[in-house]
PDB file of N, CA and C in Angstrom:
ATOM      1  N   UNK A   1       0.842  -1.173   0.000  1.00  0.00           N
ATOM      2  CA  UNK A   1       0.000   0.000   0.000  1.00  0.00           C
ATOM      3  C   UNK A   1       0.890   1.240   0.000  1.00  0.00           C
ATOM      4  N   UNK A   2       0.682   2.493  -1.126  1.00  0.00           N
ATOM      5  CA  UNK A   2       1.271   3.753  -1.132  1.00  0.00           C
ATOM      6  C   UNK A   2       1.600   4.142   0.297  1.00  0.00           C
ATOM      7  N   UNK A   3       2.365   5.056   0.942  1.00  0.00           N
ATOM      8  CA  UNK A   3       2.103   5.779   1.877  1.00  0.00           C
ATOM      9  C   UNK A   3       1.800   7.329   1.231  1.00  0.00           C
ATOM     10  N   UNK A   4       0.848   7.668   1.904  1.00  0.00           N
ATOM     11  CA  UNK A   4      -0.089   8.694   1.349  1.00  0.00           C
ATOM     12  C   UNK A   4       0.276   9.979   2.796  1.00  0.00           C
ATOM     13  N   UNK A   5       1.343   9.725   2.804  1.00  0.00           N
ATOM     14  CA  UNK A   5       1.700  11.119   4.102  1.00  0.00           C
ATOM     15  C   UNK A   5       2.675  11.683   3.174  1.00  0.00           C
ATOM     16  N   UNK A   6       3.134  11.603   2.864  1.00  0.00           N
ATOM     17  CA  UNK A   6       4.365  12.222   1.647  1.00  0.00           C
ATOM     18  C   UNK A   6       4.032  12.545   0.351  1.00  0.00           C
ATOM     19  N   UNK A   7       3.750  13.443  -0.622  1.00  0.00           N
ATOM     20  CA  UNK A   7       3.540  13.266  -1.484  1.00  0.00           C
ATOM     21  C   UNK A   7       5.100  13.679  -2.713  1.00  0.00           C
ATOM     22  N   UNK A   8       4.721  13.495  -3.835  1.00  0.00           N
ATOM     23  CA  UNK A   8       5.694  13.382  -4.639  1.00  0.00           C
ATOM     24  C   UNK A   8       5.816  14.422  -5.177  1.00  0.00           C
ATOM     25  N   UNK A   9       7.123  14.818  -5.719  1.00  0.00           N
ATOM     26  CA  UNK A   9       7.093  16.488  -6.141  1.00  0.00           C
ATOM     27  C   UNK A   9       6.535  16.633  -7.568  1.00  0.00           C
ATOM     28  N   UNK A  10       6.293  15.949  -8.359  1.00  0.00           N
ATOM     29  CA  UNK A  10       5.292  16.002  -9.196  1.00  0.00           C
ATOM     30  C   UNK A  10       3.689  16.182  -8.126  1.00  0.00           C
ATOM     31  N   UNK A  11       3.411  15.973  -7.631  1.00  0.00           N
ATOM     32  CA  UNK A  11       2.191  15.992  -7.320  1.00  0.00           C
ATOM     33  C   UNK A  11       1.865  17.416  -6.156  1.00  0.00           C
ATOM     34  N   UNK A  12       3.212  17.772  -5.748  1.00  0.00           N
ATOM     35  CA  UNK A  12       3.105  18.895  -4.747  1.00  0.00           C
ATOM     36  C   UNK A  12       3.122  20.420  -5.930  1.00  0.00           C
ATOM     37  N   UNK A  13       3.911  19.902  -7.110  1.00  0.00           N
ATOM     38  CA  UNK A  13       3.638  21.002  -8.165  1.00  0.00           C
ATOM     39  C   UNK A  13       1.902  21.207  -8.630  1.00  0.00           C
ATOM     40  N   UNK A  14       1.560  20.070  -9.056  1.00  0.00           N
ATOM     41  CA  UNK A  14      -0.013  20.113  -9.474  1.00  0.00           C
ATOM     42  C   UNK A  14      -0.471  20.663  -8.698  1.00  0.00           C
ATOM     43  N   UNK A  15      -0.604  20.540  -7.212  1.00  0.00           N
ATOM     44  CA  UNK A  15      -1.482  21.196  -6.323  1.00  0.00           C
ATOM     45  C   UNK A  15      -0.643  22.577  -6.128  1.00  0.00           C
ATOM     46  N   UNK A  16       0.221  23.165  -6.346  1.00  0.00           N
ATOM     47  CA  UNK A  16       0.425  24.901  -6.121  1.00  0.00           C
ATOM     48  C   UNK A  16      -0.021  25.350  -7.565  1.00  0.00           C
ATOM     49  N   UNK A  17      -0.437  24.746  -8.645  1.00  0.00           N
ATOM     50  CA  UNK A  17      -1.391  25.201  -9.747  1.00  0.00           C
ATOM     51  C   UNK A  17      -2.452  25.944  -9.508  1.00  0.00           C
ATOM     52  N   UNK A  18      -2.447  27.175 -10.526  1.00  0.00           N
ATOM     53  CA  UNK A  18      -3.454  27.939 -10.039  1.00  0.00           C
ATOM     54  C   UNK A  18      -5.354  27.336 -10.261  1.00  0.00           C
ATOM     55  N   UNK A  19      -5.203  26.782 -11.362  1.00  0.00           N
ATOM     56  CA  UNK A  19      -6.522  25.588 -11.578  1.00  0.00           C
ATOM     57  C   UNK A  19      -6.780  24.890 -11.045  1.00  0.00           C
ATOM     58  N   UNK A  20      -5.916  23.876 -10.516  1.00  0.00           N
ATOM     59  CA  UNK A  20      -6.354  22.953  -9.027  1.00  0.00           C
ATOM     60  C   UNK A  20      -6.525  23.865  -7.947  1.00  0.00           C
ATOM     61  N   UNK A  21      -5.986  24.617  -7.205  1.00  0.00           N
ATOM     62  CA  UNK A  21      -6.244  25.482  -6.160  1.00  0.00           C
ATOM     63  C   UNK A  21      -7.821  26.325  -6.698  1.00  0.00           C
ATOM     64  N   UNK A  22      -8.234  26.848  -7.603  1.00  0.00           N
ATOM     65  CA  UNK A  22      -9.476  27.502  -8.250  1.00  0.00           C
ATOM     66  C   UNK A  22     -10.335  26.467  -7.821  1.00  0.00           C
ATOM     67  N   UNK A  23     -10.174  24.906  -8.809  1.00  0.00           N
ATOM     68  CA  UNK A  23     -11.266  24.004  -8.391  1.00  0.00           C
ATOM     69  C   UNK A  23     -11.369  23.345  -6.571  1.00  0.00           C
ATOM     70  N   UNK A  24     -10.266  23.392  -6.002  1.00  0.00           N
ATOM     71  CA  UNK A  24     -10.467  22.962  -4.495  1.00  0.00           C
ATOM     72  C   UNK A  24     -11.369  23.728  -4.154  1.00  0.00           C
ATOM     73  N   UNK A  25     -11.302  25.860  -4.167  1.00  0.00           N
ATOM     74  CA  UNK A  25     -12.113  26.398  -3.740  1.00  0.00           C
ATOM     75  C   UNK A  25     -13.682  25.813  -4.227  1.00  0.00           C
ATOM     76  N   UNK A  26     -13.803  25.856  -5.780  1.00  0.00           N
ATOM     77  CA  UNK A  26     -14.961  25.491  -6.002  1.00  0.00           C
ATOM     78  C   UNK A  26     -15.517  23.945  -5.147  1.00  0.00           C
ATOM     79  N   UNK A  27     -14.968  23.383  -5.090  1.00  0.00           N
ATOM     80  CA  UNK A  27     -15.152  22.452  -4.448  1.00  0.00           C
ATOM     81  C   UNK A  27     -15.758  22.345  -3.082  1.00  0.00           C
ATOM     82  N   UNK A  28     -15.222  23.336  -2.537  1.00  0.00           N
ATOM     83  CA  UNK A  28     -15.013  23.659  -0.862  1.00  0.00           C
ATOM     84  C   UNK A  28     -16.497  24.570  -0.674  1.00  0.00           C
ATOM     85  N   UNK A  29     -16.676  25.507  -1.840  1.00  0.00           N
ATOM     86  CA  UNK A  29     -18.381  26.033  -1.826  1.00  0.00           C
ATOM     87  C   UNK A  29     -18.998  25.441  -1.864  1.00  0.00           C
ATOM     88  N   UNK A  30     -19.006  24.528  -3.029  1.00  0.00           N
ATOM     89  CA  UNK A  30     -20.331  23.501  -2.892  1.00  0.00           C
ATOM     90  C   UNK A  30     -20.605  22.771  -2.156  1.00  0.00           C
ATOM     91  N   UNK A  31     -19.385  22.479  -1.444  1.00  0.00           N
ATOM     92  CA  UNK A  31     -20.024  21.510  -0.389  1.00  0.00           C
ATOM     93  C   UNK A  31     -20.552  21.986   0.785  1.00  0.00           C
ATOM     94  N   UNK A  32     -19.820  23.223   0.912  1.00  0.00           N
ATOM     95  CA  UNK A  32     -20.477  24.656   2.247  1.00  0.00           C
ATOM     96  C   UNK A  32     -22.059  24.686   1.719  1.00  0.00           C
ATOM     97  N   UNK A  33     -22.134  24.963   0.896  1.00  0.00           N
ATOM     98  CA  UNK A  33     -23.524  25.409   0.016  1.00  0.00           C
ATOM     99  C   UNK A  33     -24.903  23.497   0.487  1.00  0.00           C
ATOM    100  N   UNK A  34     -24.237  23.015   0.232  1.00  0.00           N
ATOM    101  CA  UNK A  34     -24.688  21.323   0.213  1.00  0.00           C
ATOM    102  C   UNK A  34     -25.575  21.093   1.954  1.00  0.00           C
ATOM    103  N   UNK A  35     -24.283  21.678   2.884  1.00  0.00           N
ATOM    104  CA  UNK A  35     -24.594  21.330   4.267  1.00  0.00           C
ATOM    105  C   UNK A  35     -25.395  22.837   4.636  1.00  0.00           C
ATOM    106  N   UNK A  36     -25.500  23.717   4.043  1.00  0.00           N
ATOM    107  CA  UNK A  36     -26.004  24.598   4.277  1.00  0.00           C
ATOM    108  C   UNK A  36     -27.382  24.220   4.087  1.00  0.00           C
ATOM    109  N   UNK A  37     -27.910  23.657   2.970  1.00  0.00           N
ATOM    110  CA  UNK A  37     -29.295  23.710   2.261  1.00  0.00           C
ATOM    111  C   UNK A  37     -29.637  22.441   2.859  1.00  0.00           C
ATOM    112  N   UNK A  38     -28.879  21.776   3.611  1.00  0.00           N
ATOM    113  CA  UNK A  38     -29.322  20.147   4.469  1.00  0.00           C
ATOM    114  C   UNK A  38     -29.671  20.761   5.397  1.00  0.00           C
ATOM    115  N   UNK A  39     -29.329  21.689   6.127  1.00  0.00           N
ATOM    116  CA  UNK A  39     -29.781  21.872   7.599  1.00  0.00           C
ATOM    117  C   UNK A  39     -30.738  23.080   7.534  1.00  0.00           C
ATOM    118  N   UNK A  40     -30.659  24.107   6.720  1.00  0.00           N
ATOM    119  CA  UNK A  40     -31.717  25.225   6.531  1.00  0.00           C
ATOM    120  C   UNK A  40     -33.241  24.355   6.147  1.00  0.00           C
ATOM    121  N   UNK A  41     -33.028  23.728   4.946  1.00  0.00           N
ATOM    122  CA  UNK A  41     -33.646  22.916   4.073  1.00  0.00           C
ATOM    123  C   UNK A  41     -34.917  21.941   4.382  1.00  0.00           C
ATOM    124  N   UNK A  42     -33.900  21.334   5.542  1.00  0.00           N
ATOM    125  CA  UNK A  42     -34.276  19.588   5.029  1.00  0.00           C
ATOM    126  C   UNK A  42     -34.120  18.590   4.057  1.00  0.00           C
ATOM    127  N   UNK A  43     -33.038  18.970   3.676  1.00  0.00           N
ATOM    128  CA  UNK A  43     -32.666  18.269   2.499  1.00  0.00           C
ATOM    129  C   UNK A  43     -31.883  17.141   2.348  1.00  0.00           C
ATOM    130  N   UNK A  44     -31.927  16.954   3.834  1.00  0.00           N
ATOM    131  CA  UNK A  44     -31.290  15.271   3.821  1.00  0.00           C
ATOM    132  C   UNK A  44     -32.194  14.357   3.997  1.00  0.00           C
ATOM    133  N   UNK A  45     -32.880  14.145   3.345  1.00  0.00           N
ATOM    134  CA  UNK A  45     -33.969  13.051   3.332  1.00  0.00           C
ATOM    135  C   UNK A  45     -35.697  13.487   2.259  1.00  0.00           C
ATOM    136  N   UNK A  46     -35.251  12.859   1.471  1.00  0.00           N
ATOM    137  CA  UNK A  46     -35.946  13.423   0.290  1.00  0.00           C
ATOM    138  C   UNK A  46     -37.616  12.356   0.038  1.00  0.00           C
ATOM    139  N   UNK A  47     -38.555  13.015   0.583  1.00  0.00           N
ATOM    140  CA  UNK A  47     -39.709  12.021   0.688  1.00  0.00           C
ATOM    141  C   UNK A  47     -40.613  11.758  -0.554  1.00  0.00           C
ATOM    142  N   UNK A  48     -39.883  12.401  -1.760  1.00  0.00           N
ATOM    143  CA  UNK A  48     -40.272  11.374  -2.994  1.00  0.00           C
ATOM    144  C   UNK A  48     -39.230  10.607  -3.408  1.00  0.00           C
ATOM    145  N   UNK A  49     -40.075   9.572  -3.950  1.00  0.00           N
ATOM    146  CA  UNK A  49     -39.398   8.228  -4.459  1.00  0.00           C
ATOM    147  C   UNK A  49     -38.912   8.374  -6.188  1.00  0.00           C
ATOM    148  N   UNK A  50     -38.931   8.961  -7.099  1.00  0.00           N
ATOM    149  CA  UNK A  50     -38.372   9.525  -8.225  1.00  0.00           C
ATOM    150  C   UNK A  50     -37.415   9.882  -8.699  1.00  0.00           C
ATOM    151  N   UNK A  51     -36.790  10.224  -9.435  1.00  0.00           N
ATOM    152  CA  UNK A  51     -35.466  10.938  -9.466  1.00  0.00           C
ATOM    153  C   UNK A  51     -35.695  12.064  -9.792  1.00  0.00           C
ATOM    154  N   UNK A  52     -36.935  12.173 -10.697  1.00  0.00           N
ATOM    155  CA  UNK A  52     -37.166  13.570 -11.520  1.00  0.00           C
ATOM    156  C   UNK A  52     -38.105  14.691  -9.956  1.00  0.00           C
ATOM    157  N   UNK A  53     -38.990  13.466  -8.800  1.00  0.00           N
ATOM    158  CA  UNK A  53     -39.358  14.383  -7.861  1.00  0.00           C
ATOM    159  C   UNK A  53     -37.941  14.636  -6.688  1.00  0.00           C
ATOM    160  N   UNK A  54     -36.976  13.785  -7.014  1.00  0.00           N
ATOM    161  CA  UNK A  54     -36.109  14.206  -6.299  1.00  0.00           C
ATOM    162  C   UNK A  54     -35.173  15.860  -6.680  1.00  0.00           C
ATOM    163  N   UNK A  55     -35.546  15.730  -8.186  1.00  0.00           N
ATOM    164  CA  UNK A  55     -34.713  16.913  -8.698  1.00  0.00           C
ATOM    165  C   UNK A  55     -35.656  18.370  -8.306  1.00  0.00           C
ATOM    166  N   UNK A  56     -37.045  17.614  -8.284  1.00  0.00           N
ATOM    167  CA  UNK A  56     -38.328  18.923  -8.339  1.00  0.00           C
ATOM    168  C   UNK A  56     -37.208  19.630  -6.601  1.00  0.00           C
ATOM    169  N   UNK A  57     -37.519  18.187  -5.644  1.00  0.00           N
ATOM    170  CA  UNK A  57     -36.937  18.784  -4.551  1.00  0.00           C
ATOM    171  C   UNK A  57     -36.000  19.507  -3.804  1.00  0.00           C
ATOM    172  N   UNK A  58     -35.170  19.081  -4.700  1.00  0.00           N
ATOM    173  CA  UNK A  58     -33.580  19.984  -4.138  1.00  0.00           C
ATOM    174  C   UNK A  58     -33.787  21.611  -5.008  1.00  0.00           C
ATOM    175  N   UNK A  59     -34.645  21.286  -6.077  1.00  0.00           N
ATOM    176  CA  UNK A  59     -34.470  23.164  -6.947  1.00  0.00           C
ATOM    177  C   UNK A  59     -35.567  23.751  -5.929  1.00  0.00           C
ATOM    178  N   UNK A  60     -36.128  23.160  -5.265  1.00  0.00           N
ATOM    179  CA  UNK A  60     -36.925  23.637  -4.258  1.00  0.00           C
ATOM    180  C   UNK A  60     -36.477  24.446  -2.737  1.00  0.00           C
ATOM    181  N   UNK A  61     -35.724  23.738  -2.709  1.00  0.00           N
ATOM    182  CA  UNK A  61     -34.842  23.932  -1.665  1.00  0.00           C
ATOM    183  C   UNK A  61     -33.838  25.086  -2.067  1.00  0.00           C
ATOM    184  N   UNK A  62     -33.059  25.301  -2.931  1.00  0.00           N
ATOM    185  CA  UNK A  62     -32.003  25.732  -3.737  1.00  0.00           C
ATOM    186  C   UNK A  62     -33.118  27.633  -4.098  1.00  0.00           C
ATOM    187  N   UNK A  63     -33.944  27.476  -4.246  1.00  0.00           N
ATOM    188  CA  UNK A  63     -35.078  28.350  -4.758  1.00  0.00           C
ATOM    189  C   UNK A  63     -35.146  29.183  -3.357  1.00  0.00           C
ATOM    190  N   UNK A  64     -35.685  28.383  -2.263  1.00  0.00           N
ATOM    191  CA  UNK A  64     -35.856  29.184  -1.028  1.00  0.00           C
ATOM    192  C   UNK A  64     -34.471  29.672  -0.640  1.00  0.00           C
ATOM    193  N   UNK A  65     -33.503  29.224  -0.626  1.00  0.00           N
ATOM    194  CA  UNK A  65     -32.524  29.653   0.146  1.00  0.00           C
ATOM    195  C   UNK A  65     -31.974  31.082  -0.654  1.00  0.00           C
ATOM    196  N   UNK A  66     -32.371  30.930  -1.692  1.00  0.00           N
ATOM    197  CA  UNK A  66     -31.974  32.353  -2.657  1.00  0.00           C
ATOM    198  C   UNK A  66     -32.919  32.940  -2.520  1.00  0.00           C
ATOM    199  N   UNK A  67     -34.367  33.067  -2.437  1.00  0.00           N
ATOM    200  CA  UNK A  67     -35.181  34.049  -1.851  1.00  0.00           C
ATOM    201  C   UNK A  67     -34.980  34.399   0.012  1.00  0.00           C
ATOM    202  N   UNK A  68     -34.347  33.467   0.718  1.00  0.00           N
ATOM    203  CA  UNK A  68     -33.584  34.125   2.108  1.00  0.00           C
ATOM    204  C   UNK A  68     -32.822  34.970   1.505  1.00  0.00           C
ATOM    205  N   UNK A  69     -31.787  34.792   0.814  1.00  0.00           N
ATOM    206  CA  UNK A  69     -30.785  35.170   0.633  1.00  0.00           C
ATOM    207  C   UNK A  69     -30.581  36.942  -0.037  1.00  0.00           C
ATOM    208  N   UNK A  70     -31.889  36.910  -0.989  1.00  0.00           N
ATOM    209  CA  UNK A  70     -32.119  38.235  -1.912  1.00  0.00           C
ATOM    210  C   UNK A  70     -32.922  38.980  -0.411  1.00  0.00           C
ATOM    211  N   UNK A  71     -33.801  38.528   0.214  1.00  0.00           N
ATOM    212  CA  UNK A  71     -34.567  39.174   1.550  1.00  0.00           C
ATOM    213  C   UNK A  71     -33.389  39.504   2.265  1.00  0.00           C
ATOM    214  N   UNK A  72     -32.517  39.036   2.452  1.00  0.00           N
ATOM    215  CA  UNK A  72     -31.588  39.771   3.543  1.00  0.00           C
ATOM    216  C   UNK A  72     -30.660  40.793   3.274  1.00  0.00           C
ATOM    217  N   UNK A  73     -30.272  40.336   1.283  1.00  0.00           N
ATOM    218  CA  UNK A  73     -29.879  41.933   1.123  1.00  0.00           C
ATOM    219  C   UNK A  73     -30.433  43.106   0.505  1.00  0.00           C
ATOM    220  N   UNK A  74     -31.804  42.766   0.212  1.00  0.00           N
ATOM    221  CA  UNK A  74     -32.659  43.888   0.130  1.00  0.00           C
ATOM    222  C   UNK A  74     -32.640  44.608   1.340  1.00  0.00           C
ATOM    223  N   UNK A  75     -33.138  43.704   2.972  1.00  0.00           N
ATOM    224  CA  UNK A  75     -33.171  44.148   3.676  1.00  0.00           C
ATOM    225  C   UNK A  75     -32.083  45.301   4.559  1.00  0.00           C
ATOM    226  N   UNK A  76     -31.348  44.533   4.008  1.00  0.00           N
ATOM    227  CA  UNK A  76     -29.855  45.687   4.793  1.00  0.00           C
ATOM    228  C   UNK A  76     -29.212  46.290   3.526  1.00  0.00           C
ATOM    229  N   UNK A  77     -29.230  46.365   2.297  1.00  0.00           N
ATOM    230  CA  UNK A  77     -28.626  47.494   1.484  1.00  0.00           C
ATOM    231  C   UNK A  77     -30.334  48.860   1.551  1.00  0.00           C
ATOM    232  N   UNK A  78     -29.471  50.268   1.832  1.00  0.00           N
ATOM    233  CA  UNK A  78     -30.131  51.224   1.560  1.00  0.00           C
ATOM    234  C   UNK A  78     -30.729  51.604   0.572  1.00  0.00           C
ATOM    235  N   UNK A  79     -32.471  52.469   0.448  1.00  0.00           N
ATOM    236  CA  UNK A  79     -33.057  51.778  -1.140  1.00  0.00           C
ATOM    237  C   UNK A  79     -32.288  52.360  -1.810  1.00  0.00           C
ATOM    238  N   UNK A  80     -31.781  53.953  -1.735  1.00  0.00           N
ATOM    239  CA  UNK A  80     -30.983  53.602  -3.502  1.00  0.00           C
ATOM    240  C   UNK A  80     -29.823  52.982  -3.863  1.00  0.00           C
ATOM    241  N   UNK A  81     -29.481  52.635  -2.726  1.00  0.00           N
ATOM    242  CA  UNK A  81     -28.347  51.622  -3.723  1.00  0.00           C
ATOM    243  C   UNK A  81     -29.025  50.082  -3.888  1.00  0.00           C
ATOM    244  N   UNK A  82     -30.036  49.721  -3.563  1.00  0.00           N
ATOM    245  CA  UNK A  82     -30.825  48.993  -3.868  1.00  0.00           C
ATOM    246  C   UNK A  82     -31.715  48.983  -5.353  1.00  0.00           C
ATOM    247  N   UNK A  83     -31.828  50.082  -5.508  1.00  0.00           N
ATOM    248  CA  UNK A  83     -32.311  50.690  -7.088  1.00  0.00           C
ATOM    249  C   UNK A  83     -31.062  50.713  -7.535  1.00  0.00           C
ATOM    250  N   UNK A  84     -30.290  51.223  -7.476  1.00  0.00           N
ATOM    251  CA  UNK A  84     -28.950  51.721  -8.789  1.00  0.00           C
ATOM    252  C   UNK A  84     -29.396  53.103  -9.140  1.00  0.00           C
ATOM    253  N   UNK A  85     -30.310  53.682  -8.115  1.00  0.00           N
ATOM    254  CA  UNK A  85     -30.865  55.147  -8.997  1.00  0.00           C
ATOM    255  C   UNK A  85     -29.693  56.237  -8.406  1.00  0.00           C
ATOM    256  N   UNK A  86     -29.184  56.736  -8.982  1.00  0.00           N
ATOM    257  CA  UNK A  86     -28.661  58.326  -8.350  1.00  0.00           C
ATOM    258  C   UNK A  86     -28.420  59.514  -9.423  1.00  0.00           C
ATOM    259  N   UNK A  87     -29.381  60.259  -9.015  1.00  0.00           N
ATOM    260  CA  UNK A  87     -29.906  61.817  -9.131  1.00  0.00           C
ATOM    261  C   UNK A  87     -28.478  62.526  -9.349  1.00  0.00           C
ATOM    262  N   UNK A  88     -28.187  62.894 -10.778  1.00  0.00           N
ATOM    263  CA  UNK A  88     -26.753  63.870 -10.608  1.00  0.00           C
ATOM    264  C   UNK A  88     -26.972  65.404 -10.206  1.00  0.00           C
ATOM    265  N   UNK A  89     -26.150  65.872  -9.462  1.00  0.00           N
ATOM    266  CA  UNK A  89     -26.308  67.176  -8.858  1.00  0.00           C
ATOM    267  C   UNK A  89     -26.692  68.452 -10.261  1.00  0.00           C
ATOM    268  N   UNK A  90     -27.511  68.895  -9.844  1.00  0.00           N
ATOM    269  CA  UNK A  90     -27.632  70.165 -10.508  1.00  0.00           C
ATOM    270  C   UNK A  90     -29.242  70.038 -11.682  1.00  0.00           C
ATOM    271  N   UNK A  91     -29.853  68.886 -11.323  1.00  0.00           N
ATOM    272  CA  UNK A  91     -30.370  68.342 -12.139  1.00  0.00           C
ATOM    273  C   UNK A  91     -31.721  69.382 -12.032  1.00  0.00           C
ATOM    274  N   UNK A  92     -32.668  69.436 -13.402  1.00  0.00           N
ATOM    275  CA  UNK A  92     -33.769  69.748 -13.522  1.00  0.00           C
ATOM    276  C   UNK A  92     -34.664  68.496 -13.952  1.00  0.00           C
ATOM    277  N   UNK A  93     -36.049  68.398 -13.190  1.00  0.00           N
ATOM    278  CA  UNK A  93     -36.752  67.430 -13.772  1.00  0.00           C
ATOM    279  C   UNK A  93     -37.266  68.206 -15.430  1.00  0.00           C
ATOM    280  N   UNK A  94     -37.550  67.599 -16.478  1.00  0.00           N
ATOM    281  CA  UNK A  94     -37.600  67.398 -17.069  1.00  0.00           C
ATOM    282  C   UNK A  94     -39.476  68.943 -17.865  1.00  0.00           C
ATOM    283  N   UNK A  95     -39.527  69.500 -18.245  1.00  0.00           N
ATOM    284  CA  UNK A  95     -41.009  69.977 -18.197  1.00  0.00           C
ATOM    285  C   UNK A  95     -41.968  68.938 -18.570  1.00  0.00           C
ATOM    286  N   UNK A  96     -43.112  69.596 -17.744  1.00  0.00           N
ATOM    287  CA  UNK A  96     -44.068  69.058 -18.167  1.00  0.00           C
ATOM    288  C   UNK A  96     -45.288  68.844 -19.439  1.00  0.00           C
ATOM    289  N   UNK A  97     -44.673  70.110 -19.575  1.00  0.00           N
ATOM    290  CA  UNK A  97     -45.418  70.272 -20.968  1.00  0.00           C
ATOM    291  C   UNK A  97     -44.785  69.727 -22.418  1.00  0.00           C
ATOM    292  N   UNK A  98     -43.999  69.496 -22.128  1.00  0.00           N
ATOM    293  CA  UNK A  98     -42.570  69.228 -23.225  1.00  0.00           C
ATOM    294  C   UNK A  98     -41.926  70.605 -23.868  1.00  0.00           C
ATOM    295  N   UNK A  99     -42.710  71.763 -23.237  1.00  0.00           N
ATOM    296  CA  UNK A  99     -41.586  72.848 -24.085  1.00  0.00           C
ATOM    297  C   UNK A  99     -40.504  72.728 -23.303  1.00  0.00           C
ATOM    298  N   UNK A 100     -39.489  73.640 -23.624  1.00  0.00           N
ATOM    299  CA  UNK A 100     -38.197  74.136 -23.734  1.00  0.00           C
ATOM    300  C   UNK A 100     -38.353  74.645 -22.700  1.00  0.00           C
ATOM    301  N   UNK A 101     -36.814  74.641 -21.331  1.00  0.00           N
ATOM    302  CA  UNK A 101     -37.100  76.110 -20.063  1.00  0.00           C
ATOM    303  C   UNK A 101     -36.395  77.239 -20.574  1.00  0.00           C
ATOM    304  N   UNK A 102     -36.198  77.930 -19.987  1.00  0.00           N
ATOM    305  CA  UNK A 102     -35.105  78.768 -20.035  1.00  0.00           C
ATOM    306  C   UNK A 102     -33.894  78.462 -19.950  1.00  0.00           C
ATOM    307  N   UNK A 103     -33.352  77.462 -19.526  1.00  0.00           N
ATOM    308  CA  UNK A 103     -31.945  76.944 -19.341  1.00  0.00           C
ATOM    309  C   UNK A 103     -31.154  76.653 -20.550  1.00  0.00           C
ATOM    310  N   UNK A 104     -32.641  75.623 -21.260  1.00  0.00           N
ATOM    311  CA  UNK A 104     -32.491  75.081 -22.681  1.00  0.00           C
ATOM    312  C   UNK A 104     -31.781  76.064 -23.564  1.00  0.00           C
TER     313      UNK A 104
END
């Protein structure tokens, strides 16, 4: 059997790669993301018998946790930076009539 406490310097190069280190992270979210939506969820134990109601279930799950998720930063970003709206200084609204002001 290998001993797997040492690794080989071919293999200590692969892992200081910037693509293997990219996919560990990816790796390391999804599975944060996985135990997250098991315990928020309920999603460890799936009470249809299907594969296709198993899939209905997890986008179910996956669905709520992104509507928590948009509710909490609606809730704490301020509304206009919540809009994207900002008013540049000096501004005139626009007439109402559609003529021309004086500025024009």
């Amino acid at each position: 059997m290998p001993d797997c406490s040492t690794k080989s310097p071919q293999g200590k190069a692969l892992e200081r790669k910037r693509w293997f280190r990219n996919a560990q992270r990816w790796r390391t979210r999804c599975k944060g993301r996985i135990s997250l939506l098991k315990r928020r969820h309920g999603l460890n134990r799936c009470r249809y018998k299907r594969l296709d109601a198993m899939q209905r279930w997890v986008a179910l799950g996956v669905i709520a946790d992104n509507l928590i998720k948009f509710g909490l930063a609606m809730n704490a970003a301020p509304l206009h930076r919540a809009l994207h709206f900002t008013i540049p200084p000096n501004s005139q609204p626009p007439p109402v009539d559609g003529r021309a002001t004086a500025a024009d």
